[in-house]
Protein backbone atom coordinates (compact mmCIF):
# COMPACT_ATOMS: atom_id res chain seq x y z
CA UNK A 1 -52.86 22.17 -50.39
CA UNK A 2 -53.70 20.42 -47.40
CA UNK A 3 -51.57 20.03 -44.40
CA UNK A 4 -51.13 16.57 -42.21
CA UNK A 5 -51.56 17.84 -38.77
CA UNK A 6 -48.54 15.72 -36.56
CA UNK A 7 -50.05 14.13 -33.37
CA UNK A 8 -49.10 16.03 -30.36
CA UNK A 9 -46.55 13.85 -28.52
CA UNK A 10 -46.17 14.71 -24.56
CA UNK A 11 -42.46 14.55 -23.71
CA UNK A 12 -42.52 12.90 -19.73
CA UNK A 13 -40.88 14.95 -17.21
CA UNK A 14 -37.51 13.03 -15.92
CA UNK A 15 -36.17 15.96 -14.00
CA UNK A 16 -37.69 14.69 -10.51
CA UNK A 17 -36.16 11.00 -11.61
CA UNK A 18 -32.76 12.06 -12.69
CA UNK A 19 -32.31 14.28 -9.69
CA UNK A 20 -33.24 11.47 -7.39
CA UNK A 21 -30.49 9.55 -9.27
CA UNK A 22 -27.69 11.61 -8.94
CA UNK A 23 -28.49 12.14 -5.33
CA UNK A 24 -27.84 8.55 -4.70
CA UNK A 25 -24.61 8.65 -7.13
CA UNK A 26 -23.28 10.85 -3.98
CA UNK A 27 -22.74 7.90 -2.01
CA UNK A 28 -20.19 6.12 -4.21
CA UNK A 29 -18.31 9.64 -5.54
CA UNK A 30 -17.88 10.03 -1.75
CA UNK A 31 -17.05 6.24 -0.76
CA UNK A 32 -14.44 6.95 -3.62
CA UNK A 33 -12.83 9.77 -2.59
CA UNK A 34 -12.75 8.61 0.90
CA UNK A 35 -10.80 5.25 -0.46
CA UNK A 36 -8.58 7.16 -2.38
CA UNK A 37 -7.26 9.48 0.71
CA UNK A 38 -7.28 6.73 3.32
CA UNK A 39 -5.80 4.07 1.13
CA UNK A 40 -3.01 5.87 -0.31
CA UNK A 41 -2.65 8.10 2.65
CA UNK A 42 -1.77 5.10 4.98
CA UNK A 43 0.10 2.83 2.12
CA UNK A 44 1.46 4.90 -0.62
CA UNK A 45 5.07 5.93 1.22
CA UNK A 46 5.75 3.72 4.22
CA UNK A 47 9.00 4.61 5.57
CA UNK A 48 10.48 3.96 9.16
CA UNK A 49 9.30 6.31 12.13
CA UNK A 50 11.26 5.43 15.32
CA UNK A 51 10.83 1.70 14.44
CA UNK A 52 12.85 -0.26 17.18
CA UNK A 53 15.70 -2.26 16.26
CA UNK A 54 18.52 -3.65 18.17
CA UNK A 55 22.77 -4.17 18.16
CA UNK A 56 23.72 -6.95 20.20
CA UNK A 57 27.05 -6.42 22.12
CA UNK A 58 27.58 -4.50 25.08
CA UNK A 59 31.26 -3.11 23.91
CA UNK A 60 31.87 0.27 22.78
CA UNK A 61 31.93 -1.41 19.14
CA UNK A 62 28.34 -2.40 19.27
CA UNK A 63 27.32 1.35 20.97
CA UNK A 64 28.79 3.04 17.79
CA UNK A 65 27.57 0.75 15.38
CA UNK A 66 23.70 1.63 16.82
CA UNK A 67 24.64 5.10 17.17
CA UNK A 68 25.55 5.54 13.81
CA UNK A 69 22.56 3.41 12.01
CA UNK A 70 20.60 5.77 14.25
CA UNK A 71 22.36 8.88 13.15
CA UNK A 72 21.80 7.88 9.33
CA UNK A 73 18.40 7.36 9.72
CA UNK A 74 17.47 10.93 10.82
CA UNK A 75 14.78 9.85 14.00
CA UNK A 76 13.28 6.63 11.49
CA UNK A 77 14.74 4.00 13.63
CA UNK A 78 15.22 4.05 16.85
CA UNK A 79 17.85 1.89 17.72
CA UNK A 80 19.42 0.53 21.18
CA UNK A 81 21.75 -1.81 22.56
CA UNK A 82 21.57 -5.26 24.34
CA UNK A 83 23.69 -7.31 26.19
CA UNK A 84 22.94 -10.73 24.63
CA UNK A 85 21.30 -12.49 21.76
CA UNK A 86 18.75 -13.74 24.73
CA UNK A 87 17.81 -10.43 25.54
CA UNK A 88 17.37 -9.87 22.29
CA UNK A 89 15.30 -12.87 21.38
CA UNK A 90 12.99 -11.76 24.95
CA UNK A 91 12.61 -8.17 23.77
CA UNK A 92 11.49 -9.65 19.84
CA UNK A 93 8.65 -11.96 21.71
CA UNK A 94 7.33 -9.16 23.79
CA UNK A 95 7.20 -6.60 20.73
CA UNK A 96 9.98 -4.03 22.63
CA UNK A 97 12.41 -4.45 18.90
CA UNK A 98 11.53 -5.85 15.84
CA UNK A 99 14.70 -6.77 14.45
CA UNK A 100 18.38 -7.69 16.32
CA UNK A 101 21.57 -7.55 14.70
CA UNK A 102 24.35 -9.85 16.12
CA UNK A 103 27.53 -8.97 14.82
CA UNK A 104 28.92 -12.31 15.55
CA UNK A 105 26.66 -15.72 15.91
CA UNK A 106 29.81 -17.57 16.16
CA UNK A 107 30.39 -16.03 19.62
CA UNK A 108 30.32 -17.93 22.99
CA UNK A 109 26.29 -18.29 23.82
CA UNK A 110 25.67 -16.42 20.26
CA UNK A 111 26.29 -13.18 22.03
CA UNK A 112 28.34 -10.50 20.39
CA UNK A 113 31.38 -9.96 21.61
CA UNK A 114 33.10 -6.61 23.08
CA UNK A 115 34.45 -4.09 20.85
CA UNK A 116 38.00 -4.32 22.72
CA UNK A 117 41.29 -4.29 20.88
CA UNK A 118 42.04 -7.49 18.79
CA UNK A 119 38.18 -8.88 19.81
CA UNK A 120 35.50 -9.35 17.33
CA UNK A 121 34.11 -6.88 15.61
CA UNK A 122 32.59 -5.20 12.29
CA UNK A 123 34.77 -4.84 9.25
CA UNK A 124 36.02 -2.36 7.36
CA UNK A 125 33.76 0.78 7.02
CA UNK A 126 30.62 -1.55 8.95
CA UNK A 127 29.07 1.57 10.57
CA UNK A 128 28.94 3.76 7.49
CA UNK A 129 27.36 0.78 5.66
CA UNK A 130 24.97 0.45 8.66
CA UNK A 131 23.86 3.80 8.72
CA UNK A 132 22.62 3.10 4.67
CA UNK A 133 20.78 0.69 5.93
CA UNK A 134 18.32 2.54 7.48
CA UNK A 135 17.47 4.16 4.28
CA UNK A 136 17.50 0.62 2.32
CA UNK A 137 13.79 0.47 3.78
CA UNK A 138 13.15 2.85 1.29
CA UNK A 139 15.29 2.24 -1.86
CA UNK A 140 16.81 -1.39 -0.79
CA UNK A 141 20.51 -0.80 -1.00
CA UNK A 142 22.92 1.17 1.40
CA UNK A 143 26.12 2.87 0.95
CA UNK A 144 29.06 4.92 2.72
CA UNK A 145 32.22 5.03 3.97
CA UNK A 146 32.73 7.32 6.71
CA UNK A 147 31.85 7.35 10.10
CA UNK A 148 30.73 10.33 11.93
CA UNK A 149 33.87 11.81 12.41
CA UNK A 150 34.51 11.42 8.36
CA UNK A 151 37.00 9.01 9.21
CA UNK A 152 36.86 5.16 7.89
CA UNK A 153 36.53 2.75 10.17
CA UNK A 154 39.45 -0.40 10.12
CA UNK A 155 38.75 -3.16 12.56
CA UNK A 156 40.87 -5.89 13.03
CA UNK A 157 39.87 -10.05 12.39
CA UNK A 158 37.03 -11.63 13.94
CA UNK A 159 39.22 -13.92 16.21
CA UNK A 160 43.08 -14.94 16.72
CA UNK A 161 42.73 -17.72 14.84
CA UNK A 162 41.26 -15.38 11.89
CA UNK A 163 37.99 -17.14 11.71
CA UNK A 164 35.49 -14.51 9.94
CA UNK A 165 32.59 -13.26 12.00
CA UNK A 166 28.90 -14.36 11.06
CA UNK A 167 26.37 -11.51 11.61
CA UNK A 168 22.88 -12.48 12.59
CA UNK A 169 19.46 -11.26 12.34
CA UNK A 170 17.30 -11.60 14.73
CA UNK A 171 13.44 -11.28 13.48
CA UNK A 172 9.75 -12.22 14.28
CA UNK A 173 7.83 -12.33 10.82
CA UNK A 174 4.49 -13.17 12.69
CA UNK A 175 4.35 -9.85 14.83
CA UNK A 176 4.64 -7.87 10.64
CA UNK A 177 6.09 -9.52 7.85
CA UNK A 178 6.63 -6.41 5.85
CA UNK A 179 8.74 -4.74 8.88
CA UNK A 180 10.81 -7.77 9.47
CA UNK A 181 11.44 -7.45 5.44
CA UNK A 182 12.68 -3.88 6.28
CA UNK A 183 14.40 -4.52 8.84
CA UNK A 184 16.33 -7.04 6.80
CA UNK A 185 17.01 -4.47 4.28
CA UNK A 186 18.43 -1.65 6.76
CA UNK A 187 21.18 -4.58 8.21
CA UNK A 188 21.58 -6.29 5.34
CA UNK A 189 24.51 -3.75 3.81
CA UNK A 190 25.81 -3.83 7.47
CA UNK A 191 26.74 -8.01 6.85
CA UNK A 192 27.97 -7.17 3.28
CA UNK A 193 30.64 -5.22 4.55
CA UNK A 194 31.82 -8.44 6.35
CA UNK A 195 32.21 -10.26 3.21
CA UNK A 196 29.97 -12.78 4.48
CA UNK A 197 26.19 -12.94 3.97
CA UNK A 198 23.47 -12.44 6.36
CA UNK A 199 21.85 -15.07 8.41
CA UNK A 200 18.17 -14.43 9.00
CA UNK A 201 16.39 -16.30 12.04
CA UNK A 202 12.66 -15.79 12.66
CA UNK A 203 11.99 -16.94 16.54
CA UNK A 204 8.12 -16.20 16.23
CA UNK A 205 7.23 -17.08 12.70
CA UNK A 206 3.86 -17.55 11.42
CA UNK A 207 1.36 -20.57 10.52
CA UNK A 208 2.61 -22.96 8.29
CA UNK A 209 -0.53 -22.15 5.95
CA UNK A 210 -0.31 -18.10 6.59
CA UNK A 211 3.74 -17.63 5.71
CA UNK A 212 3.16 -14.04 5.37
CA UNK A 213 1.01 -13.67 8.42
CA UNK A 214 -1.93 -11.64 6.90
CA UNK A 215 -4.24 -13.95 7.21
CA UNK A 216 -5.44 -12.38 10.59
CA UNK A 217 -5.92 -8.90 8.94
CA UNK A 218 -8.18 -10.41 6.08
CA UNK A 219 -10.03 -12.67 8.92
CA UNK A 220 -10.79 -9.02 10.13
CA UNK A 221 -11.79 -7.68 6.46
CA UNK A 222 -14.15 -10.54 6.19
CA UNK A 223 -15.82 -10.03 9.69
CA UNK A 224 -15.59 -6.59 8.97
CA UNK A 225 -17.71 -6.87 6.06
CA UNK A 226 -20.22 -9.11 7.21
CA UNK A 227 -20.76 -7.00 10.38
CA UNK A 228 -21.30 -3.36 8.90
CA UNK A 229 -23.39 -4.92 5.91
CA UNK A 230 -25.40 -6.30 8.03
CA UNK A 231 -26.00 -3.16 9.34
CA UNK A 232 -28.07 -1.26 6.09
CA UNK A 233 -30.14 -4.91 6.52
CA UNK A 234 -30.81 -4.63 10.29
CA UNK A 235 -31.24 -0.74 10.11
CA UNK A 236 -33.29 -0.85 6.63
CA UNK A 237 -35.77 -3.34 6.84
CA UNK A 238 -35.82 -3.54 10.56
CA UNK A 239 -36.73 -0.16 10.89
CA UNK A 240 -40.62 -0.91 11.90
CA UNK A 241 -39.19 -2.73 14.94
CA UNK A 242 -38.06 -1.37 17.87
CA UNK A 243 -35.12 -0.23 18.67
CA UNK A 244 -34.37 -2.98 21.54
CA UNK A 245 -35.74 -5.92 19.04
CA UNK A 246 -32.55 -4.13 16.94
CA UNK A 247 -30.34 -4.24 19.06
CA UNK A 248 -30.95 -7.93 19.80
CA UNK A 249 -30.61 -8.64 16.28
CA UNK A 250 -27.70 -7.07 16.05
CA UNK A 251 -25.82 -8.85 18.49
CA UNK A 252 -27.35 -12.05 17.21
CA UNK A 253 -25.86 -11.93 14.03
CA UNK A 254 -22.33 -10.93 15.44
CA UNK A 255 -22.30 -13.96 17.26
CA UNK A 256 -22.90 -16.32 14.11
CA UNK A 257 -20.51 -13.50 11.89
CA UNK A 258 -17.98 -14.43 14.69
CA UNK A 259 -18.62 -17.82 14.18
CA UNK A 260 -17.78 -17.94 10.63
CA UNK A 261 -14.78 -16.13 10.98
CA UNK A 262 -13.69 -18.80 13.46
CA UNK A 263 -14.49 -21.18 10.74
CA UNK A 264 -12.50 -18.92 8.56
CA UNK A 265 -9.64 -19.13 10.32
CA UNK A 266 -9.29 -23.01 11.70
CA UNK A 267 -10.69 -25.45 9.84
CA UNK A 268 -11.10 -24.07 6.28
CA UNK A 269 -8.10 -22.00 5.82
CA UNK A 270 -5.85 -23.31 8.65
CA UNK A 271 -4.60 -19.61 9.67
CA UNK A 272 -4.20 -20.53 14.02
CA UNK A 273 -3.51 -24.30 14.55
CA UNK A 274 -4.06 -22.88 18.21
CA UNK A 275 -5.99 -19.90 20.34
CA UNK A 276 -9.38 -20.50 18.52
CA UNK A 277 -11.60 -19.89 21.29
CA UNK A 278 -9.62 -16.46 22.19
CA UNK A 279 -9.93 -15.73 18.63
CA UNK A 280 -13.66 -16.44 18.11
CA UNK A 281 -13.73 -14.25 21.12
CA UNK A 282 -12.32 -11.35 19.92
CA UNK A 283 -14.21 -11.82 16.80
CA UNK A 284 -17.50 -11.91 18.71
CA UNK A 285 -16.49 -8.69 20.70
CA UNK A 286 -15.46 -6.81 17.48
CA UNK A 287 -18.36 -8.22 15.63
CA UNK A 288 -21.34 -6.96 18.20
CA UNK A 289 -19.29 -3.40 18.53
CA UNK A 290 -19.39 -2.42 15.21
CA UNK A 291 -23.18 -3.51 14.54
CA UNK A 292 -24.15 -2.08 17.73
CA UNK A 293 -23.02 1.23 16.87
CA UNK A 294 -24.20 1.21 13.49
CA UNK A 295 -27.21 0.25 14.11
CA UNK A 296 -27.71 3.36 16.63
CA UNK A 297 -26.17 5.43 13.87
CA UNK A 298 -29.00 3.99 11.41
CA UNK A 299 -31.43 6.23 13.46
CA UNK A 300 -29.48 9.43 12.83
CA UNK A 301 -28.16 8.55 8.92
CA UNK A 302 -30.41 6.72 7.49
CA UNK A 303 -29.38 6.16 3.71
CA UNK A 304 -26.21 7.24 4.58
CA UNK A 305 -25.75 4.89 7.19
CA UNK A 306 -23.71 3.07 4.87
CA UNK A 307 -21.04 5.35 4.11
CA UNK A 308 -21.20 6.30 7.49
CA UNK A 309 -19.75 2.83 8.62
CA UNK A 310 -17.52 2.66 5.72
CA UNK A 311 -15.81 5.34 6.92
CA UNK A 312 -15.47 4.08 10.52
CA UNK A 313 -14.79 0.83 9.78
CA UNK A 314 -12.95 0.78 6.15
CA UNK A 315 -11.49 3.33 5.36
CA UNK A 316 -9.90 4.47 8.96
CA UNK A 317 -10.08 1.10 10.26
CA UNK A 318 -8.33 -1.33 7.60
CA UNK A 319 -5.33 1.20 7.06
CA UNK A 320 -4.41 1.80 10.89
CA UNK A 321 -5.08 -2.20 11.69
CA UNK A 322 -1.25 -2.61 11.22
CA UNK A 323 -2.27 -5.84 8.93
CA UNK A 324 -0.48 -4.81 6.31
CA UNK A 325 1.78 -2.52 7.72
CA UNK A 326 2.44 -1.81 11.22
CA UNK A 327 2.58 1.93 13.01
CA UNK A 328 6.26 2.44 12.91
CA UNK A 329 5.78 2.53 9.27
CA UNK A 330 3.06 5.08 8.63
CA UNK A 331 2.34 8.28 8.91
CA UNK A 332 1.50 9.78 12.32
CA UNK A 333 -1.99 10.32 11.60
CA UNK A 334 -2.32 6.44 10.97
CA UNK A 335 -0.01 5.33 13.44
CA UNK A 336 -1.99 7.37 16.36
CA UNK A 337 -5.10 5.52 14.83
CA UNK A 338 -3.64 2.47 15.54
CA UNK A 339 -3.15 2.95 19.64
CA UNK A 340 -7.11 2.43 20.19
CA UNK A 341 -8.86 1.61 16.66
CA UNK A 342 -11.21 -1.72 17.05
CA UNK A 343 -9.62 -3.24 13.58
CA UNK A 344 -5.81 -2.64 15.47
CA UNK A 345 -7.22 -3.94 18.86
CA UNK A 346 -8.42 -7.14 16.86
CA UNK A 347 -5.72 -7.93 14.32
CA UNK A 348 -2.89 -7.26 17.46
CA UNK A 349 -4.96 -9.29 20.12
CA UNK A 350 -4.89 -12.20 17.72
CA UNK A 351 -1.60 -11.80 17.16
CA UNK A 352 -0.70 -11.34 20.87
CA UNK A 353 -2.90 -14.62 21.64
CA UNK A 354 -1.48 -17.14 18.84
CA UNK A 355 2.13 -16.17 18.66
CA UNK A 356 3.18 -14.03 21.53
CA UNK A 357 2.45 -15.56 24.72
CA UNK A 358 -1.04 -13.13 25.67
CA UNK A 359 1.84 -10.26 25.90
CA UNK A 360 -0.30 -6.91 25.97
CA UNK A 361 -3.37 -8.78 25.39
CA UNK A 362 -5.49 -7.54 28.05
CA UNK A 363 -5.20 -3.69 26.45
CA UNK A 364 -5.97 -4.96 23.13
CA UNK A 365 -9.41 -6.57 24.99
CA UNK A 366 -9.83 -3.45 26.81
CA UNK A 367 -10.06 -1.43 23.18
CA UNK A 368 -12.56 -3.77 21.85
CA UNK A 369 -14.90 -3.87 24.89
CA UNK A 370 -14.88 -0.11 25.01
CA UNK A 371 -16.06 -0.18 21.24
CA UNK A 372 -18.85 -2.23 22.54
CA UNK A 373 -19.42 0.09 25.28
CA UNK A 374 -19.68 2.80 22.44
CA UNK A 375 -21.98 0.70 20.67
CA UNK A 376 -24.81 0.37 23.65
CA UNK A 377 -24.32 3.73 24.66
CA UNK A 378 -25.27 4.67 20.50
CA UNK A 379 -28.18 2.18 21.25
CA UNK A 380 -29.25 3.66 24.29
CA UNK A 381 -29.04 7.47 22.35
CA UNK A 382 -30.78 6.35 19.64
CA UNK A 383 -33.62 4.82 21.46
CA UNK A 384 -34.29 7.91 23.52
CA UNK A 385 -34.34 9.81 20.08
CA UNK A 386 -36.58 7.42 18.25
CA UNK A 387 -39.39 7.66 21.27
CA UNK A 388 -39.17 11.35 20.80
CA UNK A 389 -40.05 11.25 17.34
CA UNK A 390 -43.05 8.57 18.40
CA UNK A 391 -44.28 11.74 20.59
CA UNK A 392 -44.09 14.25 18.33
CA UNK A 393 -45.59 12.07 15.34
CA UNK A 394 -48.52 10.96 17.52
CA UNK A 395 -48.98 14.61 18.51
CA UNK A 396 -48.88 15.79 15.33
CA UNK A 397 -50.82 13.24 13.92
CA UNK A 398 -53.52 13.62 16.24
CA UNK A 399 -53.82 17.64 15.62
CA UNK A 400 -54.23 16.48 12.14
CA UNK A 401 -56.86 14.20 12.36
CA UNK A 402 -58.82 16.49 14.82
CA UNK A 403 -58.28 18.97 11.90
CA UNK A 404 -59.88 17.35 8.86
CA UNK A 405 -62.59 15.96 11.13
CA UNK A 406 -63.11 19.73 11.59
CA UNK A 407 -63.56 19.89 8.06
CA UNK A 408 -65.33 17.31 6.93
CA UNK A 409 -68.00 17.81 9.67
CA UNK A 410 -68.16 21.76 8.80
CA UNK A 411 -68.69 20.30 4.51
CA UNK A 412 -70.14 17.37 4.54
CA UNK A 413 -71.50 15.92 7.80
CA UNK A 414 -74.70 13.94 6.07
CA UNK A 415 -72.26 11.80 4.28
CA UNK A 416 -69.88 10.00 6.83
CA UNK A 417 -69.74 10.70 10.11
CA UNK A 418 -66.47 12.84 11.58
CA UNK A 419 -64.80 10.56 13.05
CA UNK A 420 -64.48 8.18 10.29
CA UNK A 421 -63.44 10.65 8.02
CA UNK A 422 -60.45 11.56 10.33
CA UNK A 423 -59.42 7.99 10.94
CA UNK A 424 -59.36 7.55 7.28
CA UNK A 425 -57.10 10.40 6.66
CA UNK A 426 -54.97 9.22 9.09
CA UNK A 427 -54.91 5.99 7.94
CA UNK A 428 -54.10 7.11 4.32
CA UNK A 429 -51.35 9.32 5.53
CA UNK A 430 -50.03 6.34 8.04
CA UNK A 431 -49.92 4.11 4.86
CA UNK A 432 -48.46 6.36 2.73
CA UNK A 433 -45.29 7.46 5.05
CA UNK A 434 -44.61 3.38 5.28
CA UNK A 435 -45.11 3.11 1.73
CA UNK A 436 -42.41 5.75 1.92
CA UNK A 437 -40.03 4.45 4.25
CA UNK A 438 -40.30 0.85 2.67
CA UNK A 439 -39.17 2.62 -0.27
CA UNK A 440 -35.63 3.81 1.11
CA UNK A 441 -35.25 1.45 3.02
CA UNK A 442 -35.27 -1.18 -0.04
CA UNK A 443 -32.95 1.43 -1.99
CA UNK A 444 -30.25 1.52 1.17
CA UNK A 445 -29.78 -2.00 1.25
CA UNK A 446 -29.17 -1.97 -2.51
CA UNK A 447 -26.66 0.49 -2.17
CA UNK A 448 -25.39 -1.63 1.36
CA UNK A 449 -25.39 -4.50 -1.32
CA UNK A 450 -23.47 -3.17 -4.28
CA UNK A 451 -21.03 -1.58 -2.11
């Protein structure tokens, strides 16, 4: 009986391929962990944290109606008195408040009257409502009875002649829709109690075309993007030039990345019908500071260059930009962010600029020009790192060429002569290490790209 010998077939080896794959899978398992805690870190609970608000009224009615909203909200609002709806309105444009109840719009100048005997005032249990309010940020709806003494408060009619009084709020949607929306919910069970329904007035509202007044923060997304993308590009396949060739690249292509966003935000999508050149300027300065310091980064990271800027400029940039909501409504962490993060000092300059009169501009300026100043300084690092590693490749490079010329002239010296065997090596091992870097480099910008 004979037996059919089977051919011998040689398996390939895959280990060195799949272990170069799931190296790279690193980079997104990170990029999605890193989502996942800044995302829902800065979004998933907003609640009030000593988010100014105002009572209008300079009586001792309006003083215990603010103290005890403020009481019921346990340190999330911080709430405080003013004499006059004007006031009020002044405070609102300059950012001090973010929401003003008037108790009475009906009253002389649409200021709220004194809490004396007889005069205007709340109705029937209006502070206990009030202090629900402050937790209808969370859960929408207020209730309560009892003022801090556990007694119920009776007030009299809104005028001798009986006329109900006809609260007020005060807001401006363009500074954060989502905490004027909260704001409306903490005062709206305060009007309810007056049998009469809450008028809302928005003295700084936004665009006609951006109601909610995000368009800014996704203007910054989209600048964002292009800017750090660019980055893997600049860093990856620029790497053979040098690092001030870089640099100029990199602030090239914030200037035209600033320029589209300016496009962005007049002419296509009508987000500012005013301010552009303050915009495009901010854009520009934001723009050139985050390529500038990832570029200088690239040096240092290399493949991970990417997630590198992510995190800077994603995931702890996006969720303390107070685009979607502002400080007063996250957690501490994100709400310190906020005070000197490029995305906030972008997203609030623009703000400041278009709808509030340049109030604070000049420190949201400052933050983004010290970014920059970050981002030469990482320039300047970087390029004092890279010519150290041109000295100690040359050196080392030249040991090993004096080396195999060694060699070759100790083995062979009748068939080439020394010193064009060395230069050859050299040249071979030159070539190769390009071939090398040419090879990551293509593979980062393919990550840069599907990210």
């Amino acid at each position: 009986m004979s037996s059919v010998r089977r051919p011998d077939h040689h398996r390939p080896d895959h280990r060195a391929d799949l272990r170069h794959v799931l190296t790279h899978l690193v980079t997104p398992l990170l990029m999605c962990i890193g989502m996942g805690l800044a995302y829902l870190g800065a979004f998933a609970h907003p609640e009030p944290h000593h988010l100014p608000v105002a009572v209008v009224g300079s009586g001792s009615q309006a003083q215990v109606l603010a103290q005890s909203i403020s009481d019921k909200a346990h340190g999330g609002l911080d709430v405080r008195t003013v004499g006059s709806r004007a006031e009020a309105v002044d405070q609102l444009k300059h950012q001090e408040i973010f929401g003003a109840y008037v108790m009475d719009a009906h009253a002389s100048g649409g200021d709220a009257p004194a809490g004396a005997s007889g005069g205007a005032s709340a109705p029937k249990d209006g502070a206990s409502a009030a202090k629900d309010g402050a937790s209808a940020a969370k859960d929408g709806a207020g209730a309560g009875v009892k003022d801090d003494g556990g007694t119920a408060v009776k007030h009299e009619g809104a005028s001798a002649a009986g006329a109900k009084a006809a609260p007020e709020l005060v807001v401006a949607t363009a500074g954060s829709d989502t905490t004027a929306t909260v704001v409306q919910k903490i005062f709206t069970p305060v009007a309810a109690q007056q049998g009469t329904p809450l008028k809302v007035t928005d003295v700084v509202p936004p665009a006609e075309d951006d109601p909610t007044g995000q368009g800014l923060f996704f203007l910054m997304v989209a600048v964002s993007i292009g800017s750090y993308a660019s980055v893997a590009v600049i860093g990856g396949a620029g790497a053979v030039l040098p690092i001030r060739l870089r640099a100029a690249l990199a602030v090239g292509t914030s200037f035209v990345v600033s320029i589209l966003g300016t496009l962005f935000a007049g002419p296509v999508f009508h987000l500012v019908d005013h301010g552009l050149w303050g915009l495009w300027s901010m854009a520009w300065l934001y723009s050139a500071g985050i390529l500038l310091i990832g570029t200088g980064l690239h040096t240092f990271l290399k493949r991970w260059t990417t997630l590198g800027v992510m995190a800077l400029f994603v995931m702890l940039n996006f969720t303390s930009a107070g685009g979607v909501f502002r400080p007063e409504l996250q957690n501490g962490f994100f709400a310190s962010l906020h005070a000197f993060w490029n995305g906030a000092g972008f997203v609030e300059g623009t703000r400041s600029h278009v709808y509030f009169d340049n109030n604070g501009l000049a420190g949201h300026v400052w933050t983004l020009v010290l970014w920059l100043v970050v981002g030469f300084v990482m320039i300047g690092v970087a390029s004092l790192a890279e010519a150290r590693r041109r000295r100690a490749a040359a050196a080392a490079a030249q040991n090993a060429t004096a080396v195999a010329a060694a060699a070759v002239a100790a083995t062979v010296p009748e068939r080439r002569p020394a010193h064009a065997a060395g230069a050859g090596d050299g040249e071979n091992a030159e070539r190769a290490g390009r071939s090398k870097a040419a090879e990551e480099a293509e593979e980062e910008m393919e990550e840069a790209v599907g990210v």
